[in-house]
Protein backbone atom coordinates (compact mmCIF):
# COMPACT_ATOMS: atom_id res chain seq x y z
CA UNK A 1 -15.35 15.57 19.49
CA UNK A 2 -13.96 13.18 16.49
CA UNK A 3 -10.51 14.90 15.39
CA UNK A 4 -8.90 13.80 12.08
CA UNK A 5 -5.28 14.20 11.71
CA UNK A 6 -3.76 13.42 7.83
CA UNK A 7 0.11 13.23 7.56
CA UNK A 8 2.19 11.73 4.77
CA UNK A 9 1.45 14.50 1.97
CA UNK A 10 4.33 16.05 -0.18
CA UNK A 11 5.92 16.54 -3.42
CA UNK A 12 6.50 13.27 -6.05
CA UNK A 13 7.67 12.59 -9.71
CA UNK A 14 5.56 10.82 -11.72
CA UNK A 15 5.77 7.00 -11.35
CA UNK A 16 6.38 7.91 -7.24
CA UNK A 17 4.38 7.01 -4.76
CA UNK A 18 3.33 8.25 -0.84
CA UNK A 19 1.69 7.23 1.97
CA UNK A 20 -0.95 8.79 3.60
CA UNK A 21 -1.93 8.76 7.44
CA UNK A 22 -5.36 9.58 8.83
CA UNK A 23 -4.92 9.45 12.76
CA UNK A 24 -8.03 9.63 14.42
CA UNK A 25 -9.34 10.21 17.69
CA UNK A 26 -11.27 8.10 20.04
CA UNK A 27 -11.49 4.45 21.11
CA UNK A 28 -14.84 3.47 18.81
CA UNK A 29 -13.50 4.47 15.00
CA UNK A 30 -13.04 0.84 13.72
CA UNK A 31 -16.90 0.94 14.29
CA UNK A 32 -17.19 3.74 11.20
CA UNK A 33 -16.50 3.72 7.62
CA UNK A 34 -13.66 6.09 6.41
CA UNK A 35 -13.02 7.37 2.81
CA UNK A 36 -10.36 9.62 1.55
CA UNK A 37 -11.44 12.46 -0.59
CA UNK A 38 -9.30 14.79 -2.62
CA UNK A 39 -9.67 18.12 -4.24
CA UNK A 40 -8.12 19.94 -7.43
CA UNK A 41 -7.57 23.63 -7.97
CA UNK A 42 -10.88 24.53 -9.84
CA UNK A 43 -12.63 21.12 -8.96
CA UNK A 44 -15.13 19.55 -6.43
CA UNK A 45 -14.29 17.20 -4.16
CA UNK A 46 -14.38 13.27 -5.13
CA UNK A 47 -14.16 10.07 -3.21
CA UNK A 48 -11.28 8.54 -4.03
CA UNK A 49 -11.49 5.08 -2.06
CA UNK A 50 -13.42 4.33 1.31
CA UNK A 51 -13.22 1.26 3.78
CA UNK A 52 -15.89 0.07 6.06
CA UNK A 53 -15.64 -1.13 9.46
CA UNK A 54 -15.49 -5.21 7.85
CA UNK A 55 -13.02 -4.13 6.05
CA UNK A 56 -14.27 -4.17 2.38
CA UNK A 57 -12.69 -1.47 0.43
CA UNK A 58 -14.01 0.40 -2.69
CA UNK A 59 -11.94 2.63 -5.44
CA UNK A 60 -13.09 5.48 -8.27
CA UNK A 61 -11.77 4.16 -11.15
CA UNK A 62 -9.08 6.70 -11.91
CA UNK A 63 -6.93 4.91 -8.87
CA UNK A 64 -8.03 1.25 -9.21
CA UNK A 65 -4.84 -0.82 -9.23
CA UNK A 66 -2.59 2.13 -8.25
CA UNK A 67 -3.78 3.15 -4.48
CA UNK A 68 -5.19 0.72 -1.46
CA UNK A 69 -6.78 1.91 1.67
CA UNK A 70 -6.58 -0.10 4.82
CA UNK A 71 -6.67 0.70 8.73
CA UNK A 72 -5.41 -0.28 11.40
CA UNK A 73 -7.70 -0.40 14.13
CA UNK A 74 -5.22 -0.55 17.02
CA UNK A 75 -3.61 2.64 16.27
CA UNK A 76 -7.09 4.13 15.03
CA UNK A 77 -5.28 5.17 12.07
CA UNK A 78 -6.32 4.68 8.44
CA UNK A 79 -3.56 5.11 5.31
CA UNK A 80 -3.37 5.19 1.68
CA UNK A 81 -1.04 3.89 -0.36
CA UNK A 82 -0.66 5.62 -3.89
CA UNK A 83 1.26 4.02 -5.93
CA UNK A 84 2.10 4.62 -9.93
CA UNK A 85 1.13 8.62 -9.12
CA UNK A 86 0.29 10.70 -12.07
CA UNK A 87 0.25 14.53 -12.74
CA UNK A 88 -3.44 14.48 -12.69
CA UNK A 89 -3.43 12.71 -8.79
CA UNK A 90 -2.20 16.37 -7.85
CA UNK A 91 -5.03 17.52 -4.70
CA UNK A 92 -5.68 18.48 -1.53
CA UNK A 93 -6.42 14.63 0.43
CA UNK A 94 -9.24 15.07 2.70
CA UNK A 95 -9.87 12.01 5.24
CA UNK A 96 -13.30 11.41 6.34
CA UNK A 97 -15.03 10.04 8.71
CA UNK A 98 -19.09 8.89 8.69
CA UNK A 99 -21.47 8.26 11.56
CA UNK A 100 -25.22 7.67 11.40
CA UNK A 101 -27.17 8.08 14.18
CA UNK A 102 -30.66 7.93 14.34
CA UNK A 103 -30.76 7.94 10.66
CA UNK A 104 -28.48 10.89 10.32
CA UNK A 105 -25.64 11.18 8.69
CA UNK A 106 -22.64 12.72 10.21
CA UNK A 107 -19.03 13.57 8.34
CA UNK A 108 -16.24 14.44 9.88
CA UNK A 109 -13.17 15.99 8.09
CA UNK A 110 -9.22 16.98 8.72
CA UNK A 111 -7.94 19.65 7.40
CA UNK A 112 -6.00 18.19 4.44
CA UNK A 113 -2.84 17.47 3.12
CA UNK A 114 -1.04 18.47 0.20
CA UNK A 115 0.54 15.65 -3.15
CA UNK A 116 1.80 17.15 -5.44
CA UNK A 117 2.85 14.91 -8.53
CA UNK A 118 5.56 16.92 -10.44
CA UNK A 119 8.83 16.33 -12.16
């Protein structure tokens, strides 16, 4: 059973930033990509930056230059650091967690925390 644990969540002013921490469970998650996703009253979810077990990183654009995911494989934990934060970074973070097996894709979730960008 994978369990995903975020932390770090909270209320910011503009120009603020946070950290995020994904704790995960299990001695085999540096051998799996993990992305954090986030979610606006009213919107879908979107991938907002992912890192892969090498360690190469990718960004959506809104965030480019203003967050940066990295893990730390030791602690099986995986942060964000958001940086710059705008009004419009307000969501729900969601990490996530992928495994293919036998050509199948599996995602694993935790249960979200709350930023809240607000002066």
């Amino acid at each position: 059973q994978v369990q995903l644990v975020e932390s770090g969540g909270g209320l910011v002013q503009p120009g603020g930033s946070l950290r995020l921490s994904c704790a995960t469970s299990g001695s085999t998650n540096s051998l799996y990509p993990m992305n954090w996703y986030r979610q606006a009253p009213g919107k879908q979810r979107e991938l907002v930056a992912g890192i892969g077990s090498s360690g190469s990183t990718n960004y959506a654009d809104s965030v480019k230059g203003r967050f940066t995911i990295s893990r730390d494989n030791a602690k099986n934990t995986v942060y964000l650091q958001m940086n710059s934060l705008k009004p419009e970074d307000t969501a729900v973070y969601y990490c996530n967690q992928v495994r293919i097996v036998l050509n199948m894709r599996y995602d694993y979730w935790g249960q979200g925390t709350q930023v809240t960008v607000s002066s």
